[in-house]
Protein backbone atom coordinates (compact mmCIF):
# COMPACT_ATOMS: atom_id res chain seq x y z
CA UNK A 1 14.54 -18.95 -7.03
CA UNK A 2 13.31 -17.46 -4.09
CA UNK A 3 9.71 -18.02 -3.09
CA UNK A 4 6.98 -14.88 -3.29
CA UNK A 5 6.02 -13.46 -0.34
CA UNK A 6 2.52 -14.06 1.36
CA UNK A 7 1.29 -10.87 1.26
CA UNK A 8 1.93 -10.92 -2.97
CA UNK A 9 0.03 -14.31 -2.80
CA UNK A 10 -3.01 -12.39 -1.25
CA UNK A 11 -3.51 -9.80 -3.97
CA UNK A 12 -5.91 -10.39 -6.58
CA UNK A 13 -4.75 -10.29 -10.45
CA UNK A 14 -6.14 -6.53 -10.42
CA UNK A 15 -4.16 -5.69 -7.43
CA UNK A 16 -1.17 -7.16 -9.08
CA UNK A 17 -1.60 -5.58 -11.95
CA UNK A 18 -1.88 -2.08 -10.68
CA UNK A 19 1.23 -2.25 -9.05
CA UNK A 20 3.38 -3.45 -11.81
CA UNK A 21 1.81 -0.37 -13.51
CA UNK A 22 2.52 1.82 -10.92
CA UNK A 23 6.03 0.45 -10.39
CA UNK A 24 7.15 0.85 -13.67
CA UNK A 25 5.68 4.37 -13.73
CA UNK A 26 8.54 5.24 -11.34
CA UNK A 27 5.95 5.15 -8.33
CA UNK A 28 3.87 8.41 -9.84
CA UNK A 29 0.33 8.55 -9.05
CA UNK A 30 -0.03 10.97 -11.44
CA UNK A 31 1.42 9.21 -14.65
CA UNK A 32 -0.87 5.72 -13.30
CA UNK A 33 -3.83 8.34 -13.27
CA UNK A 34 -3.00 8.68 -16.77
CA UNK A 35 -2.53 4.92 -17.83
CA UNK A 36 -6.06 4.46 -16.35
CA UNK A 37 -8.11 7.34 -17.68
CA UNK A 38 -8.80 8.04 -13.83
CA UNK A 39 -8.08 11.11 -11.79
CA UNK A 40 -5.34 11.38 -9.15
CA UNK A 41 -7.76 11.30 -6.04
CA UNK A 42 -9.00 8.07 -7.62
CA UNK A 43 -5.67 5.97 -8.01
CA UNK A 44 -4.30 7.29 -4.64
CA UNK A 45 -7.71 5.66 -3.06
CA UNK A 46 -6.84 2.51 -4.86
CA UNK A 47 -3.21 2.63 -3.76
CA UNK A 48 -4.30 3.25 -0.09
CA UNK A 49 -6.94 0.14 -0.54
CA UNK A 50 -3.62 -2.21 -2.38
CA UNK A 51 -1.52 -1.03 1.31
CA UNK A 52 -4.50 -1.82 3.72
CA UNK A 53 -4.70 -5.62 1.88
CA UNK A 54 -0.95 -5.99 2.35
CA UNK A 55 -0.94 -4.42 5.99
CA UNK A 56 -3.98 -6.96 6.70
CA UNK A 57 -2.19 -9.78 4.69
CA UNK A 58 1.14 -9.02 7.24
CA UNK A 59 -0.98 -8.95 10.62
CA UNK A 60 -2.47 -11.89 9.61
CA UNK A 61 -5.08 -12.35 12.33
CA UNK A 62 -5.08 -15.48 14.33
CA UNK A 63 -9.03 -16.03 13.47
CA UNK A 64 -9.38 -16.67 9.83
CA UNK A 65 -13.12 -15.31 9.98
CA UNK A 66 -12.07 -12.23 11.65
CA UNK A 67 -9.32 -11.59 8.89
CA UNK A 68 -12.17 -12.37 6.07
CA UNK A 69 -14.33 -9.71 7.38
CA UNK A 70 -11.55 -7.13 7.84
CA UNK A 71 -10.70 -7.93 3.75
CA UNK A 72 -14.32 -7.45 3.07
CA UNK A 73 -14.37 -3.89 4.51
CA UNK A 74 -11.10 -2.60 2.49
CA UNK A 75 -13.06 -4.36 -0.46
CA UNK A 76 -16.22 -2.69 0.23
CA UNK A 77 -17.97 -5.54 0.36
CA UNK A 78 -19.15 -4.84 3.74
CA UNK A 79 -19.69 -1.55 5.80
CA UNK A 80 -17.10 -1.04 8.71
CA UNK A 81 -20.13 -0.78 11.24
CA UNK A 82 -21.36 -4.30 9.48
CA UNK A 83 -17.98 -5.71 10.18
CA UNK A 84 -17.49 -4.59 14.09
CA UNK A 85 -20.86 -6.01 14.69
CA UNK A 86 -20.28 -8.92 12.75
CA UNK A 87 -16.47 -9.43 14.65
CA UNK A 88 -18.16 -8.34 18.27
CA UNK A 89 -21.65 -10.60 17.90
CA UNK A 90 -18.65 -13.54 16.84
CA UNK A 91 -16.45 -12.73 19.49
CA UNK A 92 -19.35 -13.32 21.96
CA UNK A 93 -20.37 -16.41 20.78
CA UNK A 94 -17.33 -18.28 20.97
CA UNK A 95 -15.42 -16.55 23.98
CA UNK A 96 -12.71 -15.15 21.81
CA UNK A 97 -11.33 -11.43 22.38
């Protein structure tokens, strides 16, 4: 059996979940809007928040604390102005670019 991919392994249950929901929707944002009692505008958001992870999960940064804080911001755990200042205050402190 072959192994799951990293960027699966990243995903939370939630994320997980909303994909196998939209998957076996046939990929419609419209029909997951309806499985969720959400509008459209709502589940394409979520969608575009389930790529970022995966795009972030694929770059995989070579500083873990730099990829943390980048998976805080598509989380919304953090403001994007929090992060750069965060990342560039880091950055400065230990000489990496």
């Amino acid at each position: 059996m072959d192994q799951v991919p990293e960027w699966m392994k990243d995903l939370d249950t939630e994320d997980s979940e909303f994909i196998r929901k939209f998957l076996l929707s046939s990929g419609s944002l419209k029909e997951t809007a309806k499985l969720y009692g959400v509008s459209y505008p709502t589940v394409r958001l979520r969608l575009d928040r389930v790529i970022q992870k995966i795009r972030l999960s694929e770059q995989r940064e070579s500083d873990p604390y730099v990829t943390l804080i980048q998976k805080m911001v598509i989380e919304e755990r953090i403001s994007l102005d929090a992060a750069k200042h965060l990342i560039a205050a880091y950055q400065r402190q230990t000489g990496k670019k």
